[in-house]
Protein backbone atom coordinates (compact mmCIF):
# COMPACT_ATOMS: atom_id res chain seq x y z
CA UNK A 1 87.56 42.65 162.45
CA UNK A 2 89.56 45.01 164.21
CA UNK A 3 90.12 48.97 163.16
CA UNK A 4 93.50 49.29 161.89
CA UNK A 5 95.56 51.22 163.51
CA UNK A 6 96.01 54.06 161.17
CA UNK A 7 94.46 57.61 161.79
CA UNK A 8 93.04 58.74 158.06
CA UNK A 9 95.62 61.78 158.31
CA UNK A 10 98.83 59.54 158.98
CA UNK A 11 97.39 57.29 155.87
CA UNK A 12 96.99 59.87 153.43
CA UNK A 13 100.44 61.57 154.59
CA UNK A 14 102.78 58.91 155.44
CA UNK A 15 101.46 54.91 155.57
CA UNK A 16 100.55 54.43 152.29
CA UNK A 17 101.69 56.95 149.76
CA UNK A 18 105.58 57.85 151.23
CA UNK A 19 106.13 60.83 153.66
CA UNK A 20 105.60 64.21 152.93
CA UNK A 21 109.36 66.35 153.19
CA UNK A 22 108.83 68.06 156.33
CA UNK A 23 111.39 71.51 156.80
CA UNK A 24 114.54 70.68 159.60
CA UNK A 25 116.05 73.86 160.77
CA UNK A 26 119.52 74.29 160.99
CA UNK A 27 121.08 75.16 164.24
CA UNK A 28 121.74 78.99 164.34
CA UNK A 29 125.40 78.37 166.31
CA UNK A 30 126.94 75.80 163.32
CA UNK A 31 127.08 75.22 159.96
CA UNK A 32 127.32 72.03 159.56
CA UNK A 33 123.42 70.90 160.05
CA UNK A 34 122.98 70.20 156.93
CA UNK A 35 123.48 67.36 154.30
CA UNK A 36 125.63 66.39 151.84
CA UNK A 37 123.90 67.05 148.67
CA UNK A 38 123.20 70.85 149.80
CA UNK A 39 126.68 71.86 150.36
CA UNK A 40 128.63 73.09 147.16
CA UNK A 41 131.97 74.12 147.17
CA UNK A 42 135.64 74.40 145.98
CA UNK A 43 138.30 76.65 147.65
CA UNK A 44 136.49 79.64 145.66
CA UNK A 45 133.21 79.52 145.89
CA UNK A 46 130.78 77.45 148.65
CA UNK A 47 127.58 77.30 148.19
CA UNK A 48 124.97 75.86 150.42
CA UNK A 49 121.28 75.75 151.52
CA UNK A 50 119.54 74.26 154.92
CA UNK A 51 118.30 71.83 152.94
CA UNK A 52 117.23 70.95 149.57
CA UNK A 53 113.72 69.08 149.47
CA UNK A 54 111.39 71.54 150.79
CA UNK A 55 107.52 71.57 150.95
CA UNK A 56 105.84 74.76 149.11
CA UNK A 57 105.65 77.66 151.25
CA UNK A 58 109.10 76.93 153.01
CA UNK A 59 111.95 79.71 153.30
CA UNK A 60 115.52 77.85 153.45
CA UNK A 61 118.44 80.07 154.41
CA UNK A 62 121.12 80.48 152.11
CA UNK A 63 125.06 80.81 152.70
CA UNK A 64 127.55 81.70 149.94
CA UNK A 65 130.86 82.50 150.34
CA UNK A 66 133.28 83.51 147.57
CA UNK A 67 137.12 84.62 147.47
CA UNK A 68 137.92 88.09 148.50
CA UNK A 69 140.45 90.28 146.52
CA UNK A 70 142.97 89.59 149.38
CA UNK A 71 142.32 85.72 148.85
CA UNK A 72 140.44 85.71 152.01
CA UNK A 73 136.42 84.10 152.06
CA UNK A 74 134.09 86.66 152.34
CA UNK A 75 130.20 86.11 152.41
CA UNK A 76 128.07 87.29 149.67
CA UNK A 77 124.56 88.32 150.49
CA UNK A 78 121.82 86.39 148.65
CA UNK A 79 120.60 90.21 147.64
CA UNK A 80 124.21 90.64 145.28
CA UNK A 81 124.89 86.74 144.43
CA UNK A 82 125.40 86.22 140.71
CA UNK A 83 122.63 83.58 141.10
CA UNK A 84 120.43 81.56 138.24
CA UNK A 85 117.66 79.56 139.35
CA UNK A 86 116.66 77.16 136.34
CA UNK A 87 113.03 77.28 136.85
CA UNK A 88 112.04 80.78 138.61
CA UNK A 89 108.30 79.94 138.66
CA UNK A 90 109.36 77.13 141.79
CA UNK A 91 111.75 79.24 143.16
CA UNK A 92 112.03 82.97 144.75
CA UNK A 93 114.83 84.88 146.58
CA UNK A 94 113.44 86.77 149.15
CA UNK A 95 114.73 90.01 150.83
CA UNK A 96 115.96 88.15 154.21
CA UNK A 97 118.28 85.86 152.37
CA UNK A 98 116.26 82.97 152.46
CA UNK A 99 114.86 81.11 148.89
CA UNK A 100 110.82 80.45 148.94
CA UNK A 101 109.83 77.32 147.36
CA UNK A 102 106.94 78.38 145.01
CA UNK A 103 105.54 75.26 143.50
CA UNK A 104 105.79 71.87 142.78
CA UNK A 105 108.70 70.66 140.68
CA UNK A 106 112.35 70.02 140.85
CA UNK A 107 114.91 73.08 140.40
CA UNK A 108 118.78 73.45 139.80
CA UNK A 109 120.25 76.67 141.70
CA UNK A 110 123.64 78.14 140.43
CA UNK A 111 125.78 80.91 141.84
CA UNK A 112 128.69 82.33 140.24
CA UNK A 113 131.69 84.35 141.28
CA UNK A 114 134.55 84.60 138.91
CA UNK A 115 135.07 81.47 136.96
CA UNK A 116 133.58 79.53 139.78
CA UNK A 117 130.42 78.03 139.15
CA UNK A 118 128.34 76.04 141.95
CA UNK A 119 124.82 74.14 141.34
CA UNK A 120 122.51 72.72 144.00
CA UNK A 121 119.45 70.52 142.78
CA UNK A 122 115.82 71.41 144.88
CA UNK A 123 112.88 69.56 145.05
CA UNK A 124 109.50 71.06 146.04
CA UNK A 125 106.85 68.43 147.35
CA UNK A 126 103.37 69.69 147.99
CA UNK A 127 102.04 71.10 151.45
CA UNK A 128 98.47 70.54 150.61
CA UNK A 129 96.55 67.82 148.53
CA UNK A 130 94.47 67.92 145.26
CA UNK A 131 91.18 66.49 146.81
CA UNK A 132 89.03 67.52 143.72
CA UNK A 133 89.83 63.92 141.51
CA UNK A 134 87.59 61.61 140.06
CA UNK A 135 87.71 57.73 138.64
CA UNK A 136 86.14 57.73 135.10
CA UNK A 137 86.49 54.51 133.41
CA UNK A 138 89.32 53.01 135.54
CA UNK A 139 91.31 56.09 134.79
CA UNK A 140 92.13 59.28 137.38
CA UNK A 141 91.03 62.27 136.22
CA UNK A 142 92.50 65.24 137.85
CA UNK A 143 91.84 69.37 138.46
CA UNK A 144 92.59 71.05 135.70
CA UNK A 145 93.26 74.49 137.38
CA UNK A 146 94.25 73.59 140.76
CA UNK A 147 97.03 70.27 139.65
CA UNK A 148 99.09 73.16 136.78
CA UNK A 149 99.01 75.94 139.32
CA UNK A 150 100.68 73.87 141.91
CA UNK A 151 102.73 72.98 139.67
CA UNK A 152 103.60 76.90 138.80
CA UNK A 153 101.62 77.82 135.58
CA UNK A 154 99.82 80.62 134.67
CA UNK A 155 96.14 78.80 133.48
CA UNK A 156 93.63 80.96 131.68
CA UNK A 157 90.51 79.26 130.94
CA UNK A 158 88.61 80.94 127.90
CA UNK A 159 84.48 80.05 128.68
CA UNK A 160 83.56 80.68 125.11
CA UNK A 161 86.43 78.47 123.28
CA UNK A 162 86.06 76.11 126.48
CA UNK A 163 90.05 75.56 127.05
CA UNK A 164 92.45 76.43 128.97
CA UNK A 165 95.60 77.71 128.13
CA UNK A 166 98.51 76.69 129.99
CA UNK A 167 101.80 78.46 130.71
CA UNK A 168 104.69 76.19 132.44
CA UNK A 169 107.42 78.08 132.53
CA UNK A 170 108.19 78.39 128.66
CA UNK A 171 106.50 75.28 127.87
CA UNK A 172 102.63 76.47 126.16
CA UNK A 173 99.67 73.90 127.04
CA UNK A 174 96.43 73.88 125.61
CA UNK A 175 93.49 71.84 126.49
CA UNK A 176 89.74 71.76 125.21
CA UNK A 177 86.85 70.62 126.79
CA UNK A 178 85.16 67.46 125.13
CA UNK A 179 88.51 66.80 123.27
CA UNK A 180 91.10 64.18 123.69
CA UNK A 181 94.09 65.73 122.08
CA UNK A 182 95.86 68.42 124.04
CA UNK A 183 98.75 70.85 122.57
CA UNK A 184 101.98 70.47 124.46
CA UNK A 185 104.86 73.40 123.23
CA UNK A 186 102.45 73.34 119.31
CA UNK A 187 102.44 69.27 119.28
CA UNK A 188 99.45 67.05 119.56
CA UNK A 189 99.53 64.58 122.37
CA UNK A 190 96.36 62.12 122.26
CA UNK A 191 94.63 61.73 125.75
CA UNK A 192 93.23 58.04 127.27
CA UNK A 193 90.10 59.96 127.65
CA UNK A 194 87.99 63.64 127.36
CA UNK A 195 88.71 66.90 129.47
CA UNK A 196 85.47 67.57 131.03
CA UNK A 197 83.63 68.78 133.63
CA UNK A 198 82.54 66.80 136.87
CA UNK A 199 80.64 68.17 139.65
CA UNK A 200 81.24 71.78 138.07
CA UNK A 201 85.46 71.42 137.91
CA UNK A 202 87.20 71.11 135.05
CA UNK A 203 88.83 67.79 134.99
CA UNK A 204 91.58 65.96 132.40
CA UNK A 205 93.33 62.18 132.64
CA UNK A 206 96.36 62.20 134.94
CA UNK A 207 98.26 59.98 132.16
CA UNK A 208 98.73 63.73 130.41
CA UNK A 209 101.50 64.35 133.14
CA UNK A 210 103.43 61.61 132.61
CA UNK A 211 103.72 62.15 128.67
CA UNK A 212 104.11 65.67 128.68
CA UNK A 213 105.97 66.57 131.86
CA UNK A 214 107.77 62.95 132.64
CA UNK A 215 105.90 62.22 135.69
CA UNK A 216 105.86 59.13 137.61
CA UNK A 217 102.27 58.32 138.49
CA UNK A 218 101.67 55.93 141.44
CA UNK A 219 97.86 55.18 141.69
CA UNK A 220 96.16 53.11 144.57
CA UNK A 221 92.54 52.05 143.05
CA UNK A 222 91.18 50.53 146.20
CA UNK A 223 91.58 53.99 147.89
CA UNK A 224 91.01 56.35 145.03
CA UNK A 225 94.58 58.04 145.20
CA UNK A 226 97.72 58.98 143.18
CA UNK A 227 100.98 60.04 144.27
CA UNK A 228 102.21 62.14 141.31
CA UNK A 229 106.14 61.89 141.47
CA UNK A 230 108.95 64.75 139.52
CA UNK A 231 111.55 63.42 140.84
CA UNK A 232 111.81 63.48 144.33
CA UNK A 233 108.88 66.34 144.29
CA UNK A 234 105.83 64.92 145.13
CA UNK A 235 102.03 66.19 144.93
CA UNK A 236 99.21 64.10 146.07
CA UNK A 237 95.39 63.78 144.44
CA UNK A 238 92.58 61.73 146.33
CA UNK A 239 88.84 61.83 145.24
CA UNK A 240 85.90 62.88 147.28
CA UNK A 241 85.79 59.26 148.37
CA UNK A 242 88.88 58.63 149.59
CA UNK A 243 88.23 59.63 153.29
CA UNK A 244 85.36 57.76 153.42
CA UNK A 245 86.78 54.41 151.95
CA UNK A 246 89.61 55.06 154.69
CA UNK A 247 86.78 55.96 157.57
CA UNK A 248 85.70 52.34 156.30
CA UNK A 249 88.41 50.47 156.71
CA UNK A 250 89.02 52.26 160.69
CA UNK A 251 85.38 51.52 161.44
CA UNK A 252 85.66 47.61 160.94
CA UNK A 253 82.93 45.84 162.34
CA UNK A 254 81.62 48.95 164.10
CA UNK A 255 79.95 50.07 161.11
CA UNK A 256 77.59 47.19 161.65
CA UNK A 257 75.92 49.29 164.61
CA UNK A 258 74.79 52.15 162.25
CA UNK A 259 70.95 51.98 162.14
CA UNK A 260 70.78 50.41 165.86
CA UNK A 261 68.42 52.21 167.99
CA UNK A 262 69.66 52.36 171.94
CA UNK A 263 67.82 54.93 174.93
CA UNK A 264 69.93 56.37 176.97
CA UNK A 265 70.27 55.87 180.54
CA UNK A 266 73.28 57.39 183.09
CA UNK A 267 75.42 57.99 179.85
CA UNK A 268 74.37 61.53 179.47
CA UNK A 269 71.76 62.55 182.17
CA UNK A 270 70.47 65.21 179.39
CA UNK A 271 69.06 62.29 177.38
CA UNK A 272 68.17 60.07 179.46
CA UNK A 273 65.57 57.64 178.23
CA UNK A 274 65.75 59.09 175.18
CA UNK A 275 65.75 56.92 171.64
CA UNK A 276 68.73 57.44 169.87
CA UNK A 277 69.47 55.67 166.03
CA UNK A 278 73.08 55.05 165.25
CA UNK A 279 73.57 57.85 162.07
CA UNK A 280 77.74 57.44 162.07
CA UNK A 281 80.74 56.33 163.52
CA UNK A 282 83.45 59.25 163.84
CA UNK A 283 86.85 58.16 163.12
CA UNK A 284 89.15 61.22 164.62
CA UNK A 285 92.97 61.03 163.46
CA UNK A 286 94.51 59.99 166.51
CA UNK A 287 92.06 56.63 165.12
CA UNK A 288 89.90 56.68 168.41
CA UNK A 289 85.89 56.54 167.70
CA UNK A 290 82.98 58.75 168.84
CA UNK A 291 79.10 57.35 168.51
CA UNK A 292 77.16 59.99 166.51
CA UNK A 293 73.22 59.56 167.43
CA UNK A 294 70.04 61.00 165.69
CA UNK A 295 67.18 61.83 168.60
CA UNK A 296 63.95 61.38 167.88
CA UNK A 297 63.47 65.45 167.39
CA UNK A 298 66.37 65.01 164.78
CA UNK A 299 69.01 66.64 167.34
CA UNK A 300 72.02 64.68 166.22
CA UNK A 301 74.35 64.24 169.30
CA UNK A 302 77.63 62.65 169.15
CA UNK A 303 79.65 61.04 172.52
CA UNK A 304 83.36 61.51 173.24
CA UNK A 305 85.74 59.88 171.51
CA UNK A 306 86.96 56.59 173.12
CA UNK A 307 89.12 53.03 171.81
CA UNK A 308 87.99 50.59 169.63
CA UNK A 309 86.92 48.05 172.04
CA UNK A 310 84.82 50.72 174.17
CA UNK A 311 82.33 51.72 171.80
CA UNK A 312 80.88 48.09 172.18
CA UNK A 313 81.65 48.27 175.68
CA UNK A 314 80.06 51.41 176.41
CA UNK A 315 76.40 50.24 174.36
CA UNK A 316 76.29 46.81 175.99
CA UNK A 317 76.29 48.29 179.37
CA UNK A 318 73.29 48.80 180.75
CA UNK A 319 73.72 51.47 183.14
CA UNK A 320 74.50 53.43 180.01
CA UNK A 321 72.24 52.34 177.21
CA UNK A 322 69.39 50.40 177.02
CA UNK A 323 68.31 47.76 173.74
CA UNK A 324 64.89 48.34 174.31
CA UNK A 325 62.40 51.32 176.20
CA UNK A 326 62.45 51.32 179.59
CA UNK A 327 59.13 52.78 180.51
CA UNK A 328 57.99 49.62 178.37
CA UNK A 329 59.89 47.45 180.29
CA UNK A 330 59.37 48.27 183.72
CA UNK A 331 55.45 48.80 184.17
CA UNK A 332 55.99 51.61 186.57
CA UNK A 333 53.46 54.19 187.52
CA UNK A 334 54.00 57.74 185.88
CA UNK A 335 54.61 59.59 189.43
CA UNK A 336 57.83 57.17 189.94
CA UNK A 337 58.79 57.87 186.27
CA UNK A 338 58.78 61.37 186.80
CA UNK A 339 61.19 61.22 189.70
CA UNK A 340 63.18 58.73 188.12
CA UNK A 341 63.68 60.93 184.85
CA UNK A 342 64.48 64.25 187.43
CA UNK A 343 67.55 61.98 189.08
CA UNK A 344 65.43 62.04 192.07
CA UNK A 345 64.34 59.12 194.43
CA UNK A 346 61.83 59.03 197.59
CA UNK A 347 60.72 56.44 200.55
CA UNK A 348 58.98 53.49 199.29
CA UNK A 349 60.91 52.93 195.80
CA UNK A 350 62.89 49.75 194.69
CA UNK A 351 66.42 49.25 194.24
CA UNK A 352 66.15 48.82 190.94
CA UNK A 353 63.93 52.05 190.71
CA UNK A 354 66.87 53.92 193.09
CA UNK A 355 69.94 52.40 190.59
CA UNK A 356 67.92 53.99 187.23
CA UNK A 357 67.42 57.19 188.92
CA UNK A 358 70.83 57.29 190.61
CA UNK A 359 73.02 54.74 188.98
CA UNK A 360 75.35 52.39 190.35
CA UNK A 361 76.52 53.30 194.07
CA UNK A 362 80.01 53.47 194.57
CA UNK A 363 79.87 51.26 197.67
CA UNK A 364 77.14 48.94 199.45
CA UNK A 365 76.81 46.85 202.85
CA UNK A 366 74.08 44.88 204.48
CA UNK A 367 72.85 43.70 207.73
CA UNK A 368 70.50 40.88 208.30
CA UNK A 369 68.26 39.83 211.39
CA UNK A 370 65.26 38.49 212.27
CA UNK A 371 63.57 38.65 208.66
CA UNK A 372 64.83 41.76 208.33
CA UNK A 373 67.65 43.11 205.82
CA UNK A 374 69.32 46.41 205.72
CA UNK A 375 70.89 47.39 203.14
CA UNK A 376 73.13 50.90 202.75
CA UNK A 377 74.15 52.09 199.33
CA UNK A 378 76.75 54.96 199.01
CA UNK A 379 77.31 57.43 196.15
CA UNK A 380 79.39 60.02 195.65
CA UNK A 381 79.29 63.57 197.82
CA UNK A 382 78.80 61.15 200.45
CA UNK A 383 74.62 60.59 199.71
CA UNK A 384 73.52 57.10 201.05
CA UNK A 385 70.41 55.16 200.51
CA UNK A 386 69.41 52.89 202.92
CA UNK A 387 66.80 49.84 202.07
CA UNK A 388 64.42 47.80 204.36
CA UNK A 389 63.40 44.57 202.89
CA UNK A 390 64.41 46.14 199.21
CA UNK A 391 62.32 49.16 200.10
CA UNK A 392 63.90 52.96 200.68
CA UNK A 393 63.32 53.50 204.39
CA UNK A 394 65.91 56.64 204.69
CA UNK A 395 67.85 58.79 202.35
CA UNK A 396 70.78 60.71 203.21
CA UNK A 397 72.04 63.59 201.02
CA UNK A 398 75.26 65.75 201.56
């Protein structure tokens, strides 16, 4: 099984659940970066904003322009615009004559000069994601504090009544811990389940949105996510598991190597021969894979991050990594394994002794005569190693 080729960030923000409204600036020298739907005009009044889906947090620049008492168009500063936004608690004119999106929701804007009247509809997605969710039953259960306050209420929880009264705009929620039934604007709406509290948050069934706010819900079971839709606003809730369900699915068949043991060899010369379990494998968002190991002391180290195919690569060569422990495999005295584990090498020692202490050579060439065999080795810095009969007769170091 191969990873797929989806970082966890690009999966959460774009693959699977629809991209997130990223902010386009308009160019400074021309009006006319901007799209249809945020334009609105007649010959007395134009109204228009950079754009009109924004993420929460963003600042759009605002232009509106209105007839003068000579008939000419004048500008109006955002500061003196006859201007009604429909739900303030998403929207905010600021002092620079830009409009802050607040919170999560969709908006209509008017201005008015005169008779004229112009109307722009906004939509505010999330920037961030509600990560605190849980599955009970088959059913999402979501934050109650952190889902209504990025949506723009006011949410005061009372610990002695246990609930939590909700202000959305002018719309009064009330919800009670242990109780199905929540009050939306003085009316009982029944619940598909209980608020209550998981992992020490204050939790309530998403299904709540949808019949008292109109939301679309969109939920993926197999990954533990919901894409909460008003409108074109969109927020985003995973659960605790989601990353790891994700890290998973990258993984493939490497997950199979956690709980291998491996002792290192030229990898990293600060381990060397050192045993080494398998804890993880890292899953960074550009979906490349580092090798987290556990040392015997408990150190955990992990390596750099490298492609798919080169983590198996990497463990199945032995210059690297050995399967099983060297000083057990090669009955060696303790004098040459002291020399070989200090990357050091002497007259008299094997090839194979010379290649664990040194590694590979870049280079190597032989001459043969008389029962005799030369052999030169080469590394880098210019060192050479030169072998009688398979034996180190002469060492050369730069």
């Amino acid at each position: 099984m191969k990873a797929i080729k989806w970082s966890i960030a690009a999966v959460l923000a774009v693959s699977m659940y629809g991209p997130i409204h990223t902010a386009k600036a308009a160019d400074a020298n021309s009006t006319n970066v901007v799209n249809e739907q945020s334009i609105s005009s007649t010959d007395d009044l134009i109204f228009q904003m950079d754009y009109t889906e924004m993420n929460v947090g963003d600042k759009v620049p605002v232009q509106i322009y209105a007839k003068g008492p000579d008939g000419s168009s004048e500008r109006v500063p955002l500061a003196q615009a006859d201007m009604v936004i429909e739900k303030p608690y998403l929207l905010q004119k600021q002092a620079d004559g830009t409009i802050k999106a607040l919170a999560v929701g969709e908006t209509k804007v008017t201005v008015r000069s005169g008779s004229a009247s112009k109307t722009l509809s906004v939509s505010i997605s999330a920037d961030k994601y509600i990560d605190k969710a849980v599955i009970i039953s088959g059913t999402m259960y979501l934050p109650v504090q952190s889902v209504f306050k990025s949506l723009g209420a006011s949410v005061q929880a009372n610990t002695a009544t246990k609930t939590f009264s909700i202000r959305l705009g002018d719309l009064p929620i009330q919800l009670q811990l242990g109780s199905d039934i929540a009050m939306v604007n003085g009316n009982k709406v029944k619940m598909n389940g209980k608020v209550q509290t998981v992992d020490g948050v204050a939790v309530f069934p998403s299904t709540l949105l949808k019949t008292a706010l109109g939301a679309v819900l969109d939920f993926t079971g197999p990954y533990e996510t919901m894409n909460i839709y008003f409108g074109k606003a969109e927020l985003f809730a995973h659960t605790k598991n989601t990353f790891n369900i994700l890290k998973k699915q990258s993984q493939g068949d490497l997950a199979k190597l956690i709980g291998k043991t491996y002792w290192f060899n030229q990898f990293d010369s600060g381990y060397k021969f050192q045993k080494a379990t398998i804890v993880d494998i890292l899953v960074n968002d550009d979906n490349e894979f580092a090798i987290s190991f556990q040392l015997s002391s408990g150190k955990v180290v992990n390596t750099y991050y490298m492609a798919y195919d080169q983590v198996t690569s990497v463990l199945g060569t032995k210059e690297y990594f050995f399967t099983s422990d060297p000083t057990k495999i090669y009955k060696w005295s303790n004098a040459i394994w002291a020399k070989i584990k200090a990357g050091t090498i002497s007259t008299g020692m094997t090839k194979q002794q010379v290649e664990l202490s040194w590694g590979t050579p870049i280079n190597k060439s032989s001459l043969s005569g008389s029962g005799i065999k030369v052999e030169t080795w080469q590394y880098r810095n210019y060192n050479y190693v030169t072998f009688t009969n398979g034996v180190v007769s002469m060492i050369y170091t730069n």
